[in-house]
PDB file of N, CA and C in Angstrom:
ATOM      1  N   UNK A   1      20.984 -16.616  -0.360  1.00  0.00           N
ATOM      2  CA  UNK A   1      20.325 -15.943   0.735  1.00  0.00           C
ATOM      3  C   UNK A   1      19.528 -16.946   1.549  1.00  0.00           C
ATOM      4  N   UNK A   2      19.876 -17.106   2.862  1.00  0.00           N
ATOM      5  CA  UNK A   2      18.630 -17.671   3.463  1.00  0.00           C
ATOM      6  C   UNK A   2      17.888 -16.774   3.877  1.00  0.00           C
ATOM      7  N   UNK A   3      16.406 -17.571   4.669  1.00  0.00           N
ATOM      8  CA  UNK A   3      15.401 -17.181   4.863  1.00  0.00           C
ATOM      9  C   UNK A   3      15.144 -16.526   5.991  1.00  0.00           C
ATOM     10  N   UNK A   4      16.430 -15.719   6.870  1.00  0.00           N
ATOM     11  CA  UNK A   4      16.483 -14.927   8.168  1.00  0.00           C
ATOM     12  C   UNK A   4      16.555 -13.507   7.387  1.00  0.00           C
ATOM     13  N   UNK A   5      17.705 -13.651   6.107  1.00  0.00           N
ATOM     14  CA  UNK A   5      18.015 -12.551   5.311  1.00  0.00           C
ATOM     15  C   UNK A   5      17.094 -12.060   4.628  1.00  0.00           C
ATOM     16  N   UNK A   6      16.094 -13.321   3.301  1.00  0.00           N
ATOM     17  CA  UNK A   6      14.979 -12.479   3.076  1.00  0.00           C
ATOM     18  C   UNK A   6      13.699 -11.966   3.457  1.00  0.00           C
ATOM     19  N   UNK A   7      13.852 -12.467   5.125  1.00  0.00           N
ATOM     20  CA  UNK A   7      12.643 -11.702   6.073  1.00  0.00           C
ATOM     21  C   UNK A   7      13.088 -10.244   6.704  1.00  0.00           C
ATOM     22  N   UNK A   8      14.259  -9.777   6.819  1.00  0.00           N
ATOM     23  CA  UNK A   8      14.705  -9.248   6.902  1.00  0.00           C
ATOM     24  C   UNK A   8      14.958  -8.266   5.537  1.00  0.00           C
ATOM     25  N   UNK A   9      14.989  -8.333   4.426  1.00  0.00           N
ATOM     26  CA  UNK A   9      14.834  -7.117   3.541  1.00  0.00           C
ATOM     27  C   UNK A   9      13.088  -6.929   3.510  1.00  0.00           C
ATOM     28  N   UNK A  10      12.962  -8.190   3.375  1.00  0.00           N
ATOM     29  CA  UNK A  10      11.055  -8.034   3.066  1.00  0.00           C
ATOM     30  C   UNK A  10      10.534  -6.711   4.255  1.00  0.00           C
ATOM     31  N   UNK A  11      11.101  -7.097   5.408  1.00  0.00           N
ATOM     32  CA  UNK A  11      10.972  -6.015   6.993  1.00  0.00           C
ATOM     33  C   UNK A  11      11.058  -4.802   6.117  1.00  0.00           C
ATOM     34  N   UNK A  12      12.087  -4.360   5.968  1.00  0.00           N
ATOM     35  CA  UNK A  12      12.826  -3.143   5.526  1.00  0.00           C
ATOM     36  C   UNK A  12      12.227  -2.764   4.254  1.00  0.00           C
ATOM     37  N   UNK A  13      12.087  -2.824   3.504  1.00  0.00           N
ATOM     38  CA  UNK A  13      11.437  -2.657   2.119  1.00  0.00           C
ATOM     39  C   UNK A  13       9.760  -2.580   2.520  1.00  0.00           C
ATOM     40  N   UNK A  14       8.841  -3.327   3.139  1.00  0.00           N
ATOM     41  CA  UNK A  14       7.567  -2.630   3.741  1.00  0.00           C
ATOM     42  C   UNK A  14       7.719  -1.425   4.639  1.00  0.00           C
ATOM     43  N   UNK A  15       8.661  -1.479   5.240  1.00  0.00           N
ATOM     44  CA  UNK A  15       8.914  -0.141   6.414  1.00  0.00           C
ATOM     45  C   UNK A  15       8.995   0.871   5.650  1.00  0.00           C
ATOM     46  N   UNK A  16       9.649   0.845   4.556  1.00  0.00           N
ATOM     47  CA  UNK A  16      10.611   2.444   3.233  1.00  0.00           C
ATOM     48  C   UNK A  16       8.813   2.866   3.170  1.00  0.00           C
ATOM     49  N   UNK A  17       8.321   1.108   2.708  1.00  0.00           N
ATOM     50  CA  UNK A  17       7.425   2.205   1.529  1.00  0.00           C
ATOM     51  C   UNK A  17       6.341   2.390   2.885  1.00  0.00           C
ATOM     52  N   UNK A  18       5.827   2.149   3.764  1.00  0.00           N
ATOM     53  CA  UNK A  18       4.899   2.519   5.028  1.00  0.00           C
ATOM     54  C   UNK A  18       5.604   3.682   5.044  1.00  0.00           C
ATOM     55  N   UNK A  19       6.679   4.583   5.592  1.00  0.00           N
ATOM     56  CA  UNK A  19       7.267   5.499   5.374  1.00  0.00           C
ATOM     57  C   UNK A  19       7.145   6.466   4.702  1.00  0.00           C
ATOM     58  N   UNK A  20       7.105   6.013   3.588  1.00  0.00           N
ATOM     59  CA  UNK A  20       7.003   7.025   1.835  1.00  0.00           C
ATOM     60  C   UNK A  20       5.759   7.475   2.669  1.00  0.00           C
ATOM     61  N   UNK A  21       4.736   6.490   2.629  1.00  0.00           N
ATOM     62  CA  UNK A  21       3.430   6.464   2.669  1.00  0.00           C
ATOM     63  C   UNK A  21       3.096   8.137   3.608  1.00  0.00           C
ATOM     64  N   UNK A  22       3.540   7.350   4.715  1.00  0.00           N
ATOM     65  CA  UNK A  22       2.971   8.719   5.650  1.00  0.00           C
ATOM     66  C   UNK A  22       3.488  10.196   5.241  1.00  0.00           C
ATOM     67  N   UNK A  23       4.819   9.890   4.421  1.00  0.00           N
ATOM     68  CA  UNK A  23       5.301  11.400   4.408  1.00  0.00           C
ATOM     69  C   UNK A  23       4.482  11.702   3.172  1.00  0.00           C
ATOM     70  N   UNK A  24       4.119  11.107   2.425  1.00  0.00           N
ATOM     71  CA  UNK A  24       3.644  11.359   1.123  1.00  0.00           C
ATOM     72  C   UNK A  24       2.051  12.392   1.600  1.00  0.00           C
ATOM     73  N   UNK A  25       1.482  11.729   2.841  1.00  0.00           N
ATOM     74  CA  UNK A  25      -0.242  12.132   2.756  1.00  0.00           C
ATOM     75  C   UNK A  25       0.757  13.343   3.624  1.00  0.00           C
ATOM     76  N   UNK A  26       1.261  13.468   4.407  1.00  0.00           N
ATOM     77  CA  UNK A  26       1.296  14.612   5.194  1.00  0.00           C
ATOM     78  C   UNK A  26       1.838  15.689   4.653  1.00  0.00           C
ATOM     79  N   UNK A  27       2.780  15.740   3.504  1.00  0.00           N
ATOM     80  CA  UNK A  27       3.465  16.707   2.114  1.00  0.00           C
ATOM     81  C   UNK A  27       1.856  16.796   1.458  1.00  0.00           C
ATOM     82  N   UNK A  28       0.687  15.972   0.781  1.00  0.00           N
ATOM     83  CA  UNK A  28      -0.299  16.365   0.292  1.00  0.00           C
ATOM     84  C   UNK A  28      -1.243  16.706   1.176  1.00  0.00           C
ATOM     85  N   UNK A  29      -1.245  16.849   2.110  1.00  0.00           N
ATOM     86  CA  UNK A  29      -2.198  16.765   3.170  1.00  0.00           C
ATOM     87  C   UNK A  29      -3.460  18.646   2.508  1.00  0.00           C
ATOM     88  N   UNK A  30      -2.252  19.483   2.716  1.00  0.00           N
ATOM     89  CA  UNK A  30      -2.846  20.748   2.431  1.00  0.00           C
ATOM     90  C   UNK A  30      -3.791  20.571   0.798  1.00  0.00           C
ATOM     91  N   UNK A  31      -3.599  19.928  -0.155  1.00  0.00           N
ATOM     92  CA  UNK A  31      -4.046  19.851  -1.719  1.00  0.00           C
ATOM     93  C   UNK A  31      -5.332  18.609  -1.408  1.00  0.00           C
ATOM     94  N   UNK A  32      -5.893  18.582  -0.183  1.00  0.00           N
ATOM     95  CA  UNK A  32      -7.114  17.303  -0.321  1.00  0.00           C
ATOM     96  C   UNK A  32      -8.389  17.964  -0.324  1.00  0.00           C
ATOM     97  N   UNK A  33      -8.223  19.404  -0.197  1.00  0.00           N
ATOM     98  CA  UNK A  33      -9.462  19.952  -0.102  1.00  0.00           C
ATOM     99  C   UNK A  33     -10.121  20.084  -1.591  1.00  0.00           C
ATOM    100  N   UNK A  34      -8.951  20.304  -2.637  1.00  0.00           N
ATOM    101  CA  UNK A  34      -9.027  20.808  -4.057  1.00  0.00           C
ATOM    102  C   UNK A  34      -9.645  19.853  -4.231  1.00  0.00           C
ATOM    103  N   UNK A  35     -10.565  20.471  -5.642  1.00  0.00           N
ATOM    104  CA  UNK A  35     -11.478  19.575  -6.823  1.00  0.00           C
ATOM    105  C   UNK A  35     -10.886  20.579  -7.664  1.00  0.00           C
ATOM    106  N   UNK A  36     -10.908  18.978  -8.836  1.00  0.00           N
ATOM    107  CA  UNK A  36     -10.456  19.684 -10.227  1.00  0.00           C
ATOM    108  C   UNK A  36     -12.075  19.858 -11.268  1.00  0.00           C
ATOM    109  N   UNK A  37     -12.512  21.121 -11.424  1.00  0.00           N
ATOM    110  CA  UNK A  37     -13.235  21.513 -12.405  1.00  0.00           C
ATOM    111  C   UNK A  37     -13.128  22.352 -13.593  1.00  0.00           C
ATOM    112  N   UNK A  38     -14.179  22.143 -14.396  1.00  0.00           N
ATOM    113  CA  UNK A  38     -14.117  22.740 -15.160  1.00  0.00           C
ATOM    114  C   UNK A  38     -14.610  24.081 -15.655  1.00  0.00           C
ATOM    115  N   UNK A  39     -13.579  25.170 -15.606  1.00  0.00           N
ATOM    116  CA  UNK A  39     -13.997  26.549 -16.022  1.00  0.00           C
ATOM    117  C   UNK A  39     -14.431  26.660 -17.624  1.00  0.00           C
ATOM    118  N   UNK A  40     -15.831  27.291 -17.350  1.00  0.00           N
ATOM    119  CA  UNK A  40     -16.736  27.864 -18.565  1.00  0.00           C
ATOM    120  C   UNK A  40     -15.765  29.282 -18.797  1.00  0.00           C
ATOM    121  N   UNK A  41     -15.282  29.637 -18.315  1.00  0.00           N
ATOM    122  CA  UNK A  41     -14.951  31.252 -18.485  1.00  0.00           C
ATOM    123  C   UNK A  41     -13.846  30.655 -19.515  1.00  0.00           C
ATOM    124  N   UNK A  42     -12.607  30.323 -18.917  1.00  0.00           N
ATOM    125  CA  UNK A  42     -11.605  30.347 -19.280  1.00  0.00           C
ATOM    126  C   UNK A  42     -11.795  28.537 -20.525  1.00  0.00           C
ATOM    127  N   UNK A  43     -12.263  28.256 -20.327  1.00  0.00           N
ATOM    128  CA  UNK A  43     -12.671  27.138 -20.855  1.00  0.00           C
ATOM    129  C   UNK A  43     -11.196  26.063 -21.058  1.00  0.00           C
ATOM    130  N   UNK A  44     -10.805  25.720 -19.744  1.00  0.00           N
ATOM    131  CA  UNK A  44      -9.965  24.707 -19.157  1.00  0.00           C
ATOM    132  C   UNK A  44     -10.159  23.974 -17.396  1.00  0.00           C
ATOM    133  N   UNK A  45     -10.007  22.931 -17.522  1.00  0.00           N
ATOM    134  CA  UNK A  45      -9.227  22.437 -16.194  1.00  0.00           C
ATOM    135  C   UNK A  45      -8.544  23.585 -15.006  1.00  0.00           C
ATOM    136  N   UNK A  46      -9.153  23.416 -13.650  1.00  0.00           N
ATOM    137  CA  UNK A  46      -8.899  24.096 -12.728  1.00  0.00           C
ATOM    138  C   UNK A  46      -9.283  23.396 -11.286  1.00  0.00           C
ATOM    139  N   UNK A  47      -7.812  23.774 -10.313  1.00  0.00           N
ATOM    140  CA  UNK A  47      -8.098  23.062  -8.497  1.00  0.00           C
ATOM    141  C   UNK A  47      -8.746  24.086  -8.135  1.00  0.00           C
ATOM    142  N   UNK A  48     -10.010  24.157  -7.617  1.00  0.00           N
ATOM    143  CA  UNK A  48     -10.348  24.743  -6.659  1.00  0.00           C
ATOM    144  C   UNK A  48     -10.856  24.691  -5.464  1.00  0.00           C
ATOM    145  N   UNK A  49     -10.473  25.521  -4.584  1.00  0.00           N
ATOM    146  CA  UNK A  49     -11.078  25.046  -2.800  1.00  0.00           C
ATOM    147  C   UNK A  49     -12.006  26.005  -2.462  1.00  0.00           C
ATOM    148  N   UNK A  50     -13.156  24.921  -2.208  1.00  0.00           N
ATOM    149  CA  UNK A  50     -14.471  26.049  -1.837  1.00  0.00           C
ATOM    150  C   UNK A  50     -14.500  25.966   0.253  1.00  0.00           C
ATOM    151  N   UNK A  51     -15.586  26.798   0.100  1.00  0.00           N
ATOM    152  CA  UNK A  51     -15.704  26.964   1.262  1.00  0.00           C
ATOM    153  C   UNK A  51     -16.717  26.047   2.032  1.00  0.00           C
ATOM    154  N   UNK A  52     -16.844  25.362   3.307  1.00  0.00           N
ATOM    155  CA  UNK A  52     -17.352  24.454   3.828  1.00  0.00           C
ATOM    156  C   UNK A  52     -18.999  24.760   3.367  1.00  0.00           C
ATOM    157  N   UNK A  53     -19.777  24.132   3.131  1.00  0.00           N
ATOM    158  CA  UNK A  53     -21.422  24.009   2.970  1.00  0.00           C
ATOM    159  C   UNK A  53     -21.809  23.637   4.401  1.00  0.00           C
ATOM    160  N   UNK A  54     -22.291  25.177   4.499  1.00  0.00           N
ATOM    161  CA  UNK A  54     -23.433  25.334   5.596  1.00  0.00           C
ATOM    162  C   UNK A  54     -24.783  23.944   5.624  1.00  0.00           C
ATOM    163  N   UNK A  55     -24.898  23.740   6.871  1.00  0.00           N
ATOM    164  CA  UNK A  55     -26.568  22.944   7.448  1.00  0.00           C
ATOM    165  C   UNK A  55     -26.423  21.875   6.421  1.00  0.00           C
ATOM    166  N   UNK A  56     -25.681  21.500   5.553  1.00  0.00           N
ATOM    167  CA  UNK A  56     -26.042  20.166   4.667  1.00  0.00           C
ATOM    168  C   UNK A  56     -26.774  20.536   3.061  1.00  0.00           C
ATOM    169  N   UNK A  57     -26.844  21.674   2.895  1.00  0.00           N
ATOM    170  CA  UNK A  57     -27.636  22.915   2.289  1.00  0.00           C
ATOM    171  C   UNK A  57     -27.220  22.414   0.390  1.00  0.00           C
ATOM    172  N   UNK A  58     -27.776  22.555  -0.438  1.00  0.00           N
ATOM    173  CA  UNK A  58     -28.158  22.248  -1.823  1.00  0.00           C
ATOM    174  C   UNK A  58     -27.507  23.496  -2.733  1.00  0.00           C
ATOM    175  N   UNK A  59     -27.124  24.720  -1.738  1.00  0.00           N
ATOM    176  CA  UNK A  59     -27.013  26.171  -2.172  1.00  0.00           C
ATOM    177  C   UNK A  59     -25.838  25.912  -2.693  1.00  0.00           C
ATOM    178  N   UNK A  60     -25.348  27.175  -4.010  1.00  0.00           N
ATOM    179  CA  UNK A  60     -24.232  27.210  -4.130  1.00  0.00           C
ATOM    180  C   UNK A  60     -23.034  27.556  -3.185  1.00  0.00           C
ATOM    181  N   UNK A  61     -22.047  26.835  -3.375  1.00  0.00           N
ATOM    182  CA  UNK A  61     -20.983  27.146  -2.192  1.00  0.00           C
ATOM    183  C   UNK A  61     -19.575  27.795  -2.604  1.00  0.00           C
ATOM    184  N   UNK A  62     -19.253  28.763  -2.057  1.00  0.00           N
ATOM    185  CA  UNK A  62     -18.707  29.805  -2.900  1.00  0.00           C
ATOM    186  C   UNK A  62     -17.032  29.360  -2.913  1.00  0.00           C
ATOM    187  N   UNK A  63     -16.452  29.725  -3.857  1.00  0.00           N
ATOM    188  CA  UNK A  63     -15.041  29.205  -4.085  1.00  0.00           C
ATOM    189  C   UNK A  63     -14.319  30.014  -3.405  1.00  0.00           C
ATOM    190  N   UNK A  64     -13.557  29.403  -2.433  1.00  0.00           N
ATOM    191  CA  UNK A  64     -12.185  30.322  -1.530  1.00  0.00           C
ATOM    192  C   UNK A  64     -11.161  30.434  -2.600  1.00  0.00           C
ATOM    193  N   UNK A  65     -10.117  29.653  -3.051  1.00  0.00           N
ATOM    194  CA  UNK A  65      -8.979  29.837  -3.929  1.00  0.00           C
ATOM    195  C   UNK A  65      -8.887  29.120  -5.301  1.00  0.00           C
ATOM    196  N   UNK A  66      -8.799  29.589  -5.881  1.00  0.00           N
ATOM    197  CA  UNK A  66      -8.622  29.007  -7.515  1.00  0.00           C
ATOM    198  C   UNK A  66      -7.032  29.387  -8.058  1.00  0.00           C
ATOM    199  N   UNK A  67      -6.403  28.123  -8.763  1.00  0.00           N
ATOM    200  CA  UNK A  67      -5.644  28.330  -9.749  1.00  0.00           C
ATOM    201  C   UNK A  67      -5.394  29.693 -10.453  1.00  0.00           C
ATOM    202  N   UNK A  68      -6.389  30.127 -10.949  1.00  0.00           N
ATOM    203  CA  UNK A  68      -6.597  30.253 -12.166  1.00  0.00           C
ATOM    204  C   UNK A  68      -6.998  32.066 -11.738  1.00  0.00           C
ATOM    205  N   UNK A  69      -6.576  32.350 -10.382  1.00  0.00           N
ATOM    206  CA  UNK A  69      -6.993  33.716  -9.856  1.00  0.00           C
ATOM    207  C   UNK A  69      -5.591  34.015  -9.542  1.00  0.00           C
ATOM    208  N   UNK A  70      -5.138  35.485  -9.694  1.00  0.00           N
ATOM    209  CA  UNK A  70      -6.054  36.391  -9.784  1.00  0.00           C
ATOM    210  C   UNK A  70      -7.031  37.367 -11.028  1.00  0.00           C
ATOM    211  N   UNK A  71      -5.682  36.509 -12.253  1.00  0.00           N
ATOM    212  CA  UNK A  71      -6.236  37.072 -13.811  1.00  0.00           C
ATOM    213  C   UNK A  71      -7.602  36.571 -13.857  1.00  0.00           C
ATOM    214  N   UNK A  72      -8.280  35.678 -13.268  1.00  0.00           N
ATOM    215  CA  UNK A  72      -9.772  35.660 -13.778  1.00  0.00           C
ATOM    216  C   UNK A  72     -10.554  35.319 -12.430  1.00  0.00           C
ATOM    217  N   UNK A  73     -10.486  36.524 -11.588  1.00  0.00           N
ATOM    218  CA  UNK A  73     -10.861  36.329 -10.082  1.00  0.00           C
ATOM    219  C   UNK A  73     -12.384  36.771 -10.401  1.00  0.00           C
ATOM    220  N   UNK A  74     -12.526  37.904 -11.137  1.00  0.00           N
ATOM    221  CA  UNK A  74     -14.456  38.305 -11.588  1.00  0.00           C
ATOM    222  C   UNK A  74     -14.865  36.772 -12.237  1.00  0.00           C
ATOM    223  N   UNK A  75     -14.962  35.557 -12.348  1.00  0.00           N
ATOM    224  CA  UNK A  75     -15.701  34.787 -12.796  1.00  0.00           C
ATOM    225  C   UNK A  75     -16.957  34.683 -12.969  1.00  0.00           C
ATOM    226  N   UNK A  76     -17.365  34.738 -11.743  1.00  0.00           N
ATOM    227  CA  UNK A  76     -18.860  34.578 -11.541  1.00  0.00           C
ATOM    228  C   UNK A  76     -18.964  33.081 -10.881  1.00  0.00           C
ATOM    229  N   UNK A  77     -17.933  32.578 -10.729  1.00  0.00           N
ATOM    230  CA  UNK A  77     -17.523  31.057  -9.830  1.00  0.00           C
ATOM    231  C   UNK A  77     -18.878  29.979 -10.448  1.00  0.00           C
ATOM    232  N   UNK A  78     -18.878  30.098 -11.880  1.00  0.00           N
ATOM    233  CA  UNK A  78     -19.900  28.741 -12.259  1.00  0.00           C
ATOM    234  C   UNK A  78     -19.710  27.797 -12.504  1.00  0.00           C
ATOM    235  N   UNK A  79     -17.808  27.764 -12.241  1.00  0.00           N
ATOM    236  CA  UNK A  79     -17.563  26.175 -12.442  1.00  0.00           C
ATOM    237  C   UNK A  79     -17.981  25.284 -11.337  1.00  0.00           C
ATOM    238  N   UNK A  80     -18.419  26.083 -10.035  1.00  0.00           N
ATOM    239  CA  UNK A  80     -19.100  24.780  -9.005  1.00  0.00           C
ATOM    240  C   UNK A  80     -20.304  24.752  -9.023  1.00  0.00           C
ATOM    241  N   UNK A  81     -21.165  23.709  -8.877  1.00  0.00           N
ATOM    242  CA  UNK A  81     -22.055  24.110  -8.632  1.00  0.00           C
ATOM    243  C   UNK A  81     -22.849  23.109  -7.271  1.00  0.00           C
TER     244      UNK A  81
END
């Protein structure tokens, strides 16, 4: 191989994976909101997406969607805090 050829795969082989790259965040794009915590109820591992925190605020912030709902939707949401 000369050195026109292996600048030329080196090209192509950064391009695939720059590629991968973008399709990869834009396929996960929707799963960046999730945190994985831990449920006291059910006492396992769980993604959940809370809802934005008001004013910068210390308050609890209430969970929009969980895994782990709708069989254990009464929680009492104390895995965030």
């Amino acid at each position: 191989m000369n050195d026109l050829t292996k600048l030329v795969a080196i090209l192509v082989f950064t391009s695939i994976w720059y590629a991968m790259t973008l399709i990869g965040r834009a396929l996960f794009k929707p799963y960046e909101k999730l945190r994985l915590v831990w449920c006291p109820e059910v006492r396992s591992l769980s993604f959940v997406e809370t809802a934005a925190a008001s004013n910068g605020n210390d308050a609890v912030v209430p969970v929009k969607r969980c895994l782990l709902w709708p069989d254990h939707k009464a929680c009492g949401q104390r895995c965030v805090k």
